[in-house]
C-alpha atoms as a PDB file:
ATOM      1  CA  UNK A   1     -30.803-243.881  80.431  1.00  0.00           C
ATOM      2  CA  UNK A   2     -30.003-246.235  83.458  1.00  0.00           C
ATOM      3  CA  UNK A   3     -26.652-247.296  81.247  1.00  0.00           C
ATOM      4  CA  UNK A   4     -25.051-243.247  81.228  1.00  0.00           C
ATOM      5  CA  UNK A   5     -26.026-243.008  84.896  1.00  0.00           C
ATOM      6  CA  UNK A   6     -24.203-246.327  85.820  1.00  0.00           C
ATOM      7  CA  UNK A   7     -21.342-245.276  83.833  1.00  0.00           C
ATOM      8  CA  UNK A   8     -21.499-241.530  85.087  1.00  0.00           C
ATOM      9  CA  UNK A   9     -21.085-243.586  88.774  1.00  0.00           C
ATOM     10  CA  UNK A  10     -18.370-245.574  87.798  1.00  0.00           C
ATOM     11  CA  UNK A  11     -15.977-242.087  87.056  1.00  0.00           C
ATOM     12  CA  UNK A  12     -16.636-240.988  90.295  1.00  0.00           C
ATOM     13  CA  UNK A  13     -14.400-241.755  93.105  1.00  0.00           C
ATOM     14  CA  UNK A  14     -15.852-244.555  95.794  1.00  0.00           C
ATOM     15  CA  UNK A  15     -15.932-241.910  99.205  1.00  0.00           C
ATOM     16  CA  UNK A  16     -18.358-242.827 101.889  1.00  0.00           C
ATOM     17  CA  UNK A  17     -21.649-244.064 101.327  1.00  0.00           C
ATOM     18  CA  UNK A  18     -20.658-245.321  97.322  1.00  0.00           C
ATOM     19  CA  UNK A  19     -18.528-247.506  99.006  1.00  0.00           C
ATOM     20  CA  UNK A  20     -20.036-251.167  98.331  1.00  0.00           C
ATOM     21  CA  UNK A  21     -18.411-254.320 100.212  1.00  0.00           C
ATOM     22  CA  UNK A  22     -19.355-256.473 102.971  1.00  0.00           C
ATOM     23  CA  UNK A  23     -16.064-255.837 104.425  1.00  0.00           C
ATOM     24  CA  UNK A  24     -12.921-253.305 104.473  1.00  0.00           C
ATOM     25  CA  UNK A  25      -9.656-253.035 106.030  1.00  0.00           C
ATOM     26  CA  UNK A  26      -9.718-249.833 107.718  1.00  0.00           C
ATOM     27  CA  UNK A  27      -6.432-246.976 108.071  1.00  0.00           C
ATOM     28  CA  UNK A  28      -6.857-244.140 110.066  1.00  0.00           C
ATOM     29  CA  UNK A  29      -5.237-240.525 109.116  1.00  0.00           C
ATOM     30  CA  UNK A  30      -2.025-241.721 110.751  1.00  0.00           C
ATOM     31  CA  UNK A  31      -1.423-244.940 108.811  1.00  0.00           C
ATOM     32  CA  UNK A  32      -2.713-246.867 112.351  1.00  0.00           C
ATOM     33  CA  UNK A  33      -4.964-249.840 111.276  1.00  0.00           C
ATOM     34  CA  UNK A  34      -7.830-249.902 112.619  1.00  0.00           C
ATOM     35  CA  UNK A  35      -8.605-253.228 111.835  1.00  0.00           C
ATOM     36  CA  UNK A  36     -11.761-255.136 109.206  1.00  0.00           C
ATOM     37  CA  UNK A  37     -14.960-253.947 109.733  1.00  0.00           C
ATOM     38  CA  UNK A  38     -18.110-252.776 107.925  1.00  0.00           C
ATOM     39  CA  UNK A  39     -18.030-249.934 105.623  1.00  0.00           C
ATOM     40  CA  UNK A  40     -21.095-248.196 108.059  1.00  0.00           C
ATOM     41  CA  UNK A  41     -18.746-248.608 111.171  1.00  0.00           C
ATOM     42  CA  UNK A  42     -16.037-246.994 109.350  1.00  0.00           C
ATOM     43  CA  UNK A  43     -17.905-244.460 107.566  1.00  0.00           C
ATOM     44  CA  UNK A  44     -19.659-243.573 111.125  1.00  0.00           C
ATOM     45  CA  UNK A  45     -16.037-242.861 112.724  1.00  0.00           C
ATOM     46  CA  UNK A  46     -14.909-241.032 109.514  1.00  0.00           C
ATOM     47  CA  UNK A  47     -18.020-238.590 110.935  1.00  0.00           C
ATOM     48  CA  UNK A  48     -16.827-238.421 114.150  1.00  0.00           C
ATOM     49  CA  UNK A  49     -13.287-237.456 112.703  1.00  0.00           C
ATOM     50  CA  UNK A  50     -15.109-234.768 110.770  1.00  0.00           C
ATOM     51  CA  UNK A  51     -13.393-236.705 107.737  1.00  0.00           C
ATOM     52  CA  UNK A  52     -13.853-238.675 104.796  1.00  0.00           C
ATOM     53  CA  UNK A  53     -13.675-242.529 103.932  1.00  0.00           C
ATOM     54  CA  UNK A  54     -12.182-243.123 100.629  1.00  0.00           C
ATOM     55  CA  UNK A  55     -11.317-246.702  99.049  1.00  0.00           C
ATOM     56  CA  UNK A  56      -7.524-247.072  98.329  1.00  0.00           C
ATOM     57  CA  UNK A  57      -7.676-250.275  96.753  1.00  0.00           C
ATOM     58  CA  UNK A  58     -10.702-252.445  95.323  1.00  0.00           C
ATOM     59  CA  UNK A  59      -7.902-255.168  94.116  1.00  0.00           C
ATOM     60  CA  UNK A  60      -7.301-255.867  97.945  1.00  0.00           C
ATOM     61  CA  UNK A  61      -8.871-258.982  99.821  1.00  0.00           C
ATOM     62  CA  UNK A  62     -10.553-256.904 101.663  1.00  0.00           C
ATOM     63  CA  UNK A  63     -10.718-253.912  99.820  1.00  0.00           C
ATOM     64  CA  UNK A  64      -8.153-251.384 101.449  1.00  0.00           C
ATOM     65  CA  UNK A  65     -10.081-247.722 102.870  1.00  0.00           C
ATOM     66  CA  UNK A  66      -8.325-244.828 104.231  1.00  0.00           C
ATOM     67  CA  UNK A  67     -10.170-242.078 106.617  1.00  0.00           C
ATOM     68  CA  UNK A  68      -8.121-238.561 105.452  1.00  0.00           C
ATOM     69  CA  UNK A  69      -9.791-235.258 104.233  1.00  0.00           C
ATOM     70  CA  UNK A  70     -10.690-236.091 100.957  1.00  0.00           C
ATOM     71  CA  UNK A  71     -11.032-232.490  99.152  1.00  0.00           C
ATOM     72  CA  UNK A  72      -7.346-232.143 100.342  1.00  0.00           C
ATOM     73  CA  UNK A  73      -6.400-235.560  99.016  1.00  0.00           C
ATOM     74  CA  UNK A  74      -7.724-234.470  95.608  1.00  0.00           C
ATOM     75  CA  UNK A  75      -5.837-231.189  95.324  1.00  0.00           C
ATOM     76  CA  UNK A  76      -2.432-232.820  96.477  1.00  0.00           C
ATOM     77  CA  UNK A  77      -3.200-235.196  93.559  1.00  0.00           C
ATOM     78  CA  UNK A  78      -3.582-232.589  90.942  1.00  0.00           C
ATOM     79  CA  UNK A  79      -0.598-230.667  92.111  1.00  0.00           C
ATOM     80  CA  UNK A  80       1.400-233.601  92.016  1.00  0.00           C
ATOM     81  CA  UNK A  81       0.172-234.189  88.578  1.00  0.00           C
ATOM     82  CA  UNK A  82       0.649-230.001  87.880  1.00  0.00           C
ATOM     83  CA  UNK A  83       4.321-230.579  88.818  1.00  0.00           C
ATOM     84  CA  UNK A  84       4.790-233.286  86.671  1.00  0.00           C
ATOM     85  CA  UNK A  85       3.198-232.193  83.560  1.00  0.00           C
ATOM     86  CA  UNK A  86       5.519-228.818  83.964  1.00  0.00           C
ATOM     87  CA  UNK A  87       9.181-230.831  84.222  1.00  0.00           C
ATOM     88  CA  UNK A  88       8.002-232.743  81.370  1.00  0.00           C
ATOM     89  CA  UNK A  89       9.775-231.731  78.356  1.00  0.00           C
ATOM     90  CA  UNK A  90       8.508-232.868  74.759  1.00  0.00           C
ATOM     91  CA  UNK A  91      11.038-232.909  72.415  1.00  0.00           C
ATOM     92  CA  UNK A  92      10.329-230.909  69.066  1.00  0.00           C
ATOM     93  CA  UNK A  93      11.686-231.289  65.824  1.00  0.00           C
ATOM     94  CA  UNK A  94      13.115-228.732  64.341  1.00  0.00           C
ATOM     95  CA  UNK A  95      14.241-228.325  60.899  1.00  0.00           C
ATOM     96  CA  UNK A  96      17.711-227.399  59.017  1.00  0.00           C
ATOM     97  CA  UNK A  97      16.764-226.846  54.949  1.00  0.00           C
ATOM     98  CA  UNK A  98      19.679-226.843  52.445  1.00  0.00           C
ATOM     99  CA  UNK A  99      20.725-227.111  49.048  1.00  0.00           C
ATOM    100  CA  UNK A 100      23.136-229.595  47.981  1.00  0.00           C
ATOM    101  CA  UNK A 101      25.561-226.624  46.176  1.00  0.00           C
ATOM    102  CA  UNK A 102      25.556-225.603  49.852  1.00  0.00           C
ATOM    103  CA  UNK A 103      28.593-223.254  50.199  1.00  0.00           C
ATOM    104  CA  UNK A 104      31.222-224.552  52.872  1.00  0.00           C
ATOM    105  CA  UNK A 105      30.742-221.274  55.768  1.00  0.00           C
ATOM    106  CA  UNK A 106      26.766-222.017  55.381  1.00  0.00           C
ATOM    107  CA  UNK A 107      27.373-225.387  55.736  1.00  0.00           C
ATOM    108  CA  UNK A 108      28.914-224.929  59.189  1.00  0.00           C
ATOM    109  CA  UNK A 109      26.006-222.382  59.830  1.00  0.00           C
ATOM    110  CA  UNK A 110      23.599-225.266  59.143  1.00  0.00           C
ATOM    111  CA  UNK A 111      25.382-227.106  61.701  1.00  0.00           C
ATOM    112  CA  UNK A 112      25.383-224.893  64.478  1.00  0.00           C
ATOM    113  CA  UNK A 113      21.986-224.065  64.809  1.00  0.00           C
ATOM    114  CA  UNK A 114      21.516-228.529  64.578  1.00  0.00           C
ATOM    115  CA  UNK A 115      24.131-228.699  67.246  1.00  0.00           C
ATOM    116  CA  UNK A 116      21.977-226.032  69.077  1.00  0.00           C
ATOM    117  CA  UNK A 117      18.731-227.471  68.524  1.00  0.00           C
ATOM    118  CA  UNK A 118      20.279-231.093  69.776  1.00  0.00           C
ATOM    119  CA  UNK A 119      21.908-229.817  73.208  1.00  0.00           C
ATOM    120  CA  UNK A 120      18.265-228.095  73.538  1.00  0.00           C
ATOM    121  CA  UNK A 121      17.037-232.247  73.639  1.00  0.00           C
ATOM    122  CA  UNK A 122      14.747-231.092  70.320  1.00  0.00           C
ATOM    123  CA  UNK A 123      15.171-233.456  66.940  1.00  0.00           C
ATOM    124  CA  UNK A 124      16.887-232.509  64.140  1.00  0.00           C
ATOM    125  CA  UNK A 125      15.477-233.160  60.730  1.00  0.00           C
ATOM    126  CA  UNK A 126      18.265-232.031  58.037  1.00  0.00           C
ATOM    127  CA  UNK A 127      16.230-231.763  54.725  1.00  0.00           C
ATOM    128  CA  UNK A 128      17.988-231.052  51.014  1.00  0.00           C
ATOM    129  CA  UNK A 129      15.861-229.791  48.382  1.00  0.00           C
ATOM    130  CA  UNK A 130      16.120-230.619  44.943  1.00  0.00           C
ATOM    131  CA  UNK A 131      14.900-227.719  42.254  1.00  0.00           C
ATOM    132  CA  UNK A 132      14.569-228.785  38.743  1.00  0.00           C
ATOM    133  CA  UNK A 133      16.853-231.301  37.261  1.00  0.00           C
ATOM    134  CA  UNK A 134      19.291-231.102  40.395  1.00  0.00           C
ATOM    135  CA  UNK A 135      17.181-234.363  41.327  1.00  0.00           C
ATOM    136  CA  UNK A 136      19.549-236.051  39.226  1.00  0.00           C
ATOM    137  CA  UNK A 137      22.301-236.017  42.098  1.00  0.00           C
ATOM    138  CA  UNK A 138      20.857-237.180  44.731  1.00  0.00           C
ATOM    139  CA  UNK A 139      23.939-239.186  45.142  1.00  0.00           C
ATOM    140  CA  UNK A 140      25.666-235.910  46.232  1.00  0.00           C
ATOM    141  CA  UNK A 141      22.713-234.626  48.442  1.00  0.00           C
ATOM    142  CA  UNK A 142      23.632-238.350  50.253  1.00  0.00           C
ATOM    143  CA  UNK A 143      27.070-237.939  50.772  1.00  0.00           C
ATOM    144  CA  UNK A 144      25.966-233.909  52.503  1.00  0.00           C
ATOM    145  CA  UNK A 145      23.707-235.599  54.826  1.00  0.00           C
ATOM    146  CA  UNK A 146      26.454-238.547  55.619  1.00  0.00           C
ATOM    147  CA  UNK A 147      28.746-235.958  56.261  1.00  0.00           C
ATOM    148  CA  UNK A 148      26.296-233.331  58.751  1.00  0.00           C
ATOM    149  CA  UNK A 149      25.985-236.887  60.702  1.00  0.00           C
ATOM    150  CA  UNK A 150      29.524-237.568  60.877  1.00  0.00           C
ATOM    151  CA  UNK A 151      29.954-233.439  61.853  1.00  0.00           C
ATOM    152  CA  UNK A 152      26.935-234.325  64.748  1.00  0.00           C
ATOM    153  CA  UNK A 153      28.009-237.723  65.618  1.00  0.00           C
ATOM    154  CA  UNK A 154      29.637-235.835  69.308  1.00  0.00           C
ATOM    155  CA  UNK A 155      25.662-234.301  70.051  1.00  0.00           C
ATOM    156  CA  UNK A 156      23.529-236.939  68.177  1.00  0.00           C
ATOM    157  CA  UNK A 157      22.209-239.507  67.055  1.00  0.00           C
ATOM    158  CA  UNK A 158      21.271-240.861  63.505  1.00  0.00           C
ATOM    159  CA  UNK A 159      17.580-241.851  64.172  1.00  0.00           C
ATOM    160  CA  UNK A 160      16.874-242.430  60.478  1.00  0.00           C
ATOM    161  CA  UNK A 161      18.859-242.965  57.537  1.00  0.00           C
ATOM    162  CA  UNK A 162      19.011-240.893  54.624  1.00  0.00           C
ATOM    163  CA  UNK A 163      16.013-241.070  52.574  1.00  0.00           C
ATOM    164  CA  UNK A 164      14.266-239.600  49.681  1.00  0.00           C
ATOM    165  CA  UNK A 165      10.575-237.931  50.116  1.00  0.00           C
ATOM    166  CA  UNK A 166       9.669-236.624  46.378  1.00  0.00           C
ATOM    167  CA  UNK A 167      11.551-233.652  45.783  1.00  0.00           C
ATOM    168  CA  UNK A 168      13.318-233.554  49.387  1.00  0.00           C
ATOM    169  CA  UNK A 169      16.007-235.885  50.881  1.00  0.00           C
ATOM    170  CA  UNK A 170      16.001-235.953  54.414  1.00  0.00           C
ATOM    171  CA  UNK A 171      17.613-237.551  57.656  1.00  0.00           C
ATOM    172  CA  UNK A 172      16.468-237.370  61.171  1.00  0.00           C
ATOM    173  CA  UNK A 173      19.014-236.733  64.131  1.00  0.00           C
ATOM    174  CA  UNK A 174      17.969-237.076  67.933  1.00  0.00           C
ATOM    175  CA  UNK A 175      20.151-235.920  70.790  1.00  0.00           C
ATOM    176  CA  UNK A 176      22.579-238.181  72.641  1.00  0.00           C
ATOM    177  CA  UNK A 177      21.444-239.514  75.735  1.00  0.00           C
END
């Protein structure tokens, strides 16, 4: 029991009394230094202020504390984070299926929505399918997916090379940079 209650200690952030060192270099709400001292003289005008004493940095010799309002510290933190996590943008792969009889206007079809898909900064993976014995020319399904590369060359990227997966023959295409 003693092991999950050290640990569950650990996770929490070291505010006030958790804080644990003989000494600590001491920055008031303004960035002003107020100097080394002992964590019970800092935490004691922290009180006064009506504020918090939170450690900055442990790695620091002394260990680095800041007096600031630490429930207001916390939500900056996770808005910061908030606004991160929503300009983030994962890039997807989507998927353009064909045969290798592929007529010449769907052809260009097929490479619209890829050109799309790459100026959207999503991954294109270009698959042929073989039914039957068309597995048997897989040299020709090749030379389609050389040529969609050379047609995407201006938007993308060949991230992998032409390959064969069982019935499929595939080649993955990420945007330019």
């Amino acid at each position: 029991m003693p092991v999950i209650q050290k640990r569950r200690n650990r996770d929490l952030p070291q505010i006030n009394e958790r804080i644990r060192f003989p000494t600590i270099r001491v920055i008031a709400t303004d960035g002003e230094q107020l100097g080394i001292m002992a964590p019970q003289e800092a935490l004691q005008i922290a009180e006064e202020r009506e504020l918090d004493l939170v450690l900055l940095s442990d790695k620091a010799d002394p260990p680095v504390c800041r007096i600031m309002d630490y429930g207001k510290y916390k939500f900056e933190q996770e808005k910061k984070a908030r606004e991160a996590r929503k300009k983030q943008h994962t890039a997807d792969v989507k998927e353009v299926k064909m045969r290798y009889k592929i007529d010449d206007h769907d052809y260009k079809v097929r490479v619209k929505q890829a050109v799309r898909f790459l100026k959207d900064g999503d991954k294109v993976k270009a698959t042929v399918m073989f039914r039957g014995r068309e597995i048997q020319h897989s040299d020709l399904a090749h030379k389609l997916l050389k040529r969609m590369a050379a047609d995407l060359e201006e938007v993308g990227e060949v991230q992998q090379a032409p390959k064969r997966e069982g019935r499929n023959m595939m080649i993955l295409i990420s945007p330019k940079k």
